[in-house]
Protein backbone atom coordinates (compact mmCIF):
# COMPACT_ATOMS: atom_id res chain seq x y z
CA UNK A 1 0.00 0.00 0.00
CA UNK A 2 2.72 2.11 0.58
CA UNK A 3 4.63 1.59 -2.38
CA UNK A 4 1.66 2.16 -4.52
CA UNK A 5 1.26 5.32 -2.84
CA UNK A 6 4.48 6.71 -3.52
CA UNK A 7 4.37 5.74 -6.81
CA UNK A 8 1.02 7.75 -7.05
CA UNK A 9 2.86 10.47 -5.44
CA UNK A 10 6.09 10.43 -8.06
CA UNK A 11 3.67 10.02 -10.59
CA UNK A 12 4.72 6.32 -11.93
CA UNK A 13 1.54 4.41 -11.51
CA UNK A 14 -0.28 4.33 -15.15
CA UNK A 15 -3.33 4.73 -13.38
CA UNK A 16 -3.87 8.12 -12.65
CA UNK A 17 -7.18 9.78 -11.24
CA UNK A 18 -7.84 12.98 -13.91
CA UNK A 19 -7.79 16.36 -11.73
CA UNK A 20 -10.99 18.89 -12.48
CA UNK A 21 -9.88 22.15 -13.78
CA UNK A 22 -10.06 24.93 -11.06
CA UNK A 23 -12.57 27.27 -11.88
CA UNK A 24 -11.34 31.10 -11.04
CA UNK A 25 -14.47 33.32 -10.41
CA UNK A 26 -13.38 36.79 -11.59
CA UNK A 27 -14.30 39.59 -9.11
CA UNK A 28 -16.28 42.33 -11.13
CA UNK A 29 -16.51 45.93 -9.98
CA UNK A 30 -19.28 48.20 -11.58
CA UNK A 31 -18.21 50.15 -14.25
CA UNK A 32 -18.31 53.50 -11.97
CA UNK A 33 -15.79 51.75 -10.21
CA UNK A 34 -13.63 51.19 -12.63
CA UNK A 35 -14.31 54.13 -14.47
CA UNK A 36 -13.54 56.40 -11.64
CA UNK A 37 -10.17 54.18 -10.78
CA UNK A 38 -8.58 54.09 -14.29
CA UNK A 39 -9.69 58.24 -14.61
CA UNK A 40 -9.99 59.04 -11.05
CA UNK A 41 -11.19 63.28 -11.34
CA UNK A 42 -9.72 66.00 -9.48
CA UNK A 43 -6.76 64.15 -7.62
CA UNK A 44 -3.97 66.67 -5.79
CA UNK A 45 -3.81 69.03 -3.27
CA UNK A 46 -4.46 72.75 -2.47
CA UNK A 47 -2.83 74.65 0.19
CA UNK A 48 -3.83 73.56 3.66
CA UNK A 49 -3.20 76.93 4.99
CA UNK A 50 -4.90 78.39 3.12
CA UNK A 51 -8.39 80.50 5.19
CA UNK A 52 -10.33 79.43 2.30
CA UNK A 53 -9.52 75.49 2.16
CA UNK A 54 -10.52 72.82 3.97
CA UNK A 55 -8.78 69.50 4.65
CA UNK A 56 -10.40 66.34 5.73
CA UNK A 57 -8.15 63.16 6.92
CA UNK A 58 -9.63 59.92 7.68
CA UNK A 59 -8.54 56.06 7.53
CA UNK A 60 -9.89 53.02 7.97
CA UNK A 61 -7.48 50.93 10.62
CA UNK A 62 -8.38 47.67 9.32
CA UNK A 63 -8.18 47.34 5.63
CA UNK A 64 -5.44 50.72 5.81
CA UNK A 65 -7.39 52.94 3.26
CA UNK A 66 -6.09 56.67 3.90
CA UNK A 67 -7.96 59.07 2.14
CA UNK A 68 -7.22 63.44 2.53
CA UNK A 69 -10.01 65.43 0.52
CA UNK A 70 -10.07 69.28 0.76
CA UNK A 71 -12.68 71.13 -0.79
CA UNK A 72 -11.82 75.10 -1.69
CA UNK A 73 -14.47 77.97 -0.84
CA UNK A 74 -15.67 81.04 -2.53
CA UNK A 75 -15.36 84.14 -0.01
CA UNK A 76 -18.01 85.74 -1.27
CA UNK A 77 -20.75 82.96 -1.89
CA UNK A 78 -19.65 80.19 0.48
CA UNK A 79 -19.64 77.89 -2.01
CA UNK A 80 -17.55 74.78 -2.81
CA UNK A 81 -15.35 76.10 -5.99
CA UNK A 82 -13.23 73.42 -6.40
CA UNK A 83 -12.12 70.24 -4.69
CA UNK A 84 -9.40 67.27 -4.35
CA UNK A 85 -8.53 64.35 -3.27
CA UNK A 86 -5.21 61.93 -2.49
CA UNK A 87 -6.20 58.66 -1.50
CA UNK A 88 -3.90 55.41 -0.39
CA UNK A 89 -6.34 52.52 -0.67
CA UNK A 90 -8.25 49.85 -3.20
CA UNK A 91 -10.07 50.80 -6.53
CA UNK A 92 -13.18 51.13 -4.04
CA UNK A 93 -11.87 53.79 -1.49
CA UNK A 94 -9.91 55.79 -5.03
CA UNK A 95 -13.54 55.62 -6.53
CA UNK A 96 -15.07 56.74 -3.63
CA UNK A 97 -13.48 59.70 -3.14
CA UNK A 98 -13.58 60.90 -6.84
CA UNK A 99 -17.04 61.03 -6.74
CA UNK A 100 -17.13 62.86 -3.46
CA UNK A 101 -15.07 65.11 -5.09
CA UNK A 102 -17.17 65.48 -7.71
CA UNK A 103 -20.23 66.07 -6.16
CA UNK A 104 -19.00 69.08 -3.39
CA UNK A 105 -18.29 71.13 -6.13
CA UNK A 106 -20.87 74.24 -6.65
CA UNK A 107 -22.58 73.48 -3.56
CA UNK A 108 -22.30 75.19 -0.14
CA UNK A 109 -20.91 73.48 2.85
CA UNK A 110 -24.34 72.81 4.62
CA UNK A 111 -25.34 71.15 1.17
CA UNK A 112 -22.34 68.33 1.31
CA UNK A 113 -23.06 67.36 4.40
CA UNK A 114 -26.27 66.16 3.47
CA UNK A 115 -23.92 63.49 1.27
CA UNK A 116 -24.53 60.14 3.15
CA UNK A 117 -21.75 57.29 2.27
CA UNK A 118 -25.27 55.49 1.33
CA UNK A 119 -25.71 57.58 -1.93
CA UNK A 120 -21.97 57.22 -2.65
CA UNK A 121 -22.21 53.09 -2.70
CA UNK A 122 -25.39 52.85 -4.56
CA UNK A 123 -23.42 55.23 -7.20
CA UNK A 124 -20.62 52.99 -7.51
CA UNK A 125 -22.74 50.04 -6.62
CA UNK A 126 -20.35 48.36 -3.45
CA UNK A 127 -21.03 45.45 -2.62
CA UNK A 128 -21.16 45.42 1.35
CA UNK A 129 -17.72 44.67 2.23
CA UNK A 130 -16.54 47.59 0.75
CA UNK A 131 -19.07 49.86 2.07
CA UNK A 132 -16.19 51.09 4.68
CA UNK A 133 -14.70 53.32 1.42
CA UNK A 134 -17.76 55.40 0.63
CA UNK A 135 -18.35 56.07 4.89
CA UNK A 136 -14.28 57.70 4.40
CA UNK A 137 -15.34 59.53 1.76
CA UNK A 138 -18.91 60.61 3.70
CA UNK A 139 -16.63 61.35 6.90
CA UNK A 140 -13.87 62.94 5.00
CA UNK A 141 -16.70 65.73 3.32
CA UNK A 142 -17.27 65.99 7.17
CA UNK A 143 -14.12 66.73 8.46
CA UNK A 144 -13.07 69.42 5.80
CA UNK A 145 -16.40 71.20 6.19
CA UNK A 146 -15.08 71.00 9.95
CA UNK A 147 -11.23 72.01 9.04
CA UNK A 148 -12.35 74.86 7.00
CA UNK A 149 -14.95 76.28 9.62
CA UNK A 150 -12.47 76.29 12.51
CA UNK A 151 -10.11 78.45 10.61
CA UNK A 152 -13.10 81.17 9.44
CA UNK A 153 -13.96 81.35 12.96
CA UNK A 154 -10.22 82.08 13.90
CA UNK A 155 -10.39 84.81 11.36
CA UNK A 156 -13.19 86.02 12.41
CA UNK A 157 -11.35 86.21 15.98
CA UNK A 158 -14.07 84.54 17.74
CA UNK A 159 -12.63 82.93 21.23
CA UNK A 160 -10.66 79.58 21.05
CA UNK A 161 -14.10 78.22 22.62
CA UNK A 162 -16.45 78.87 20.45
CA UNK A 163 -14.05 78.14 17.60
CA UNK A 164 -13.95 74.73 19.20
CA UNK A 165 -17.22 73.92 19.36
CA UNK A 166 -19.18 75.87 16.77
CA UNK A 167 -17.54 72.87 13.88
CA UNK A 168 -18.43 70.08 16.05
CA UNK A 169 -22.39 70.86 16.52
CA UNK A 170 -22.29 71.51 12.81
CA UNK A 171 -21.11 67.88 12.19
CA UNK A 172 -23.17 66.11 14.78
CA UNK A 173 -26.33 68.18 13.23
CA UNK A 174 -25.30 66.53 9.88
């Protein structure tokens, strides 16, 4: 028994059991997906000290997606003129945070935070284990709204206080 096994194992036995092919399931992102990862829109960076532009930073811990969006505002209308993004992560999180990027501009900063990370996976269509991307890109919008309020209300010369916490109920109302 032993013999014939090692022969079965060297290959030397004419009677050989025929191996199945391995079928390879290919993983298929939505076309947004991809589109957005081969021509991801509006990737760089502005000046972060800049009064007028904010700059979100968020990761994800456990999958090590980084993503920095900053959005730019108008003075005089308040509105989002222009916005970027550099993200280290998958096709999902680079995706992600082209279309947030694309969707800030022209509107005002109460406007984006009305983006939910909901809207941005049904968009790109993520399946749910890569539903963590579109909540960066969601909480990113978030924390440059945040970035660039704190430094209007240090113009503004408002007390360290109230610059403090004027960003914070802005994002919790959100």
């Amino acid at each position: 028994m032993l013999r014939l096994a090692s022969k079965r194992l060297l290959g030397l036995t004419s009677r050989e059991i025929p191996s199945r092919p391995v079928q390879v399931l290919p993983r298929l992102y939505h076309e947004n997906v991809i589109d957005h990862y081969n021509n991801p829109r509006n990737v760089g960076s502005f000046d972060k000290n800049d009064p007028n532009v904010g700059t979100g930073l968020v990761g994800a811990p456990a999958c090590g997606d980084v993503m920095k969006l900053q959005i730019k505002i108008d003075e005089e209308s308040g509105k989002i003129v222009d916005a970027c993004f550099k993200t280290f992560g998958c096709g999902s999180a680079i995706a992600s945070s082209s279309v947030a990027t694309e969707w800030v501009k022209g509107k005002s900063m109460d406007e984006v935070l009305t983006i939910k990370n909901t809207e941005i996976a049904k968009h790109l269509s993520l399946p749910p284990v890569k539903l963590h991307c579109s909540m960066l890109a969601e909480d990113a919008i978030k924390a440059a709204v945040k970035d660039v309020e704190l430094k209007r209300a240090k113009l503004k010369g408002n007390s360290s206080a109230d610059a403090a916490n004027a960003p914070i109920e802005k994002a919790a109302d959100a």
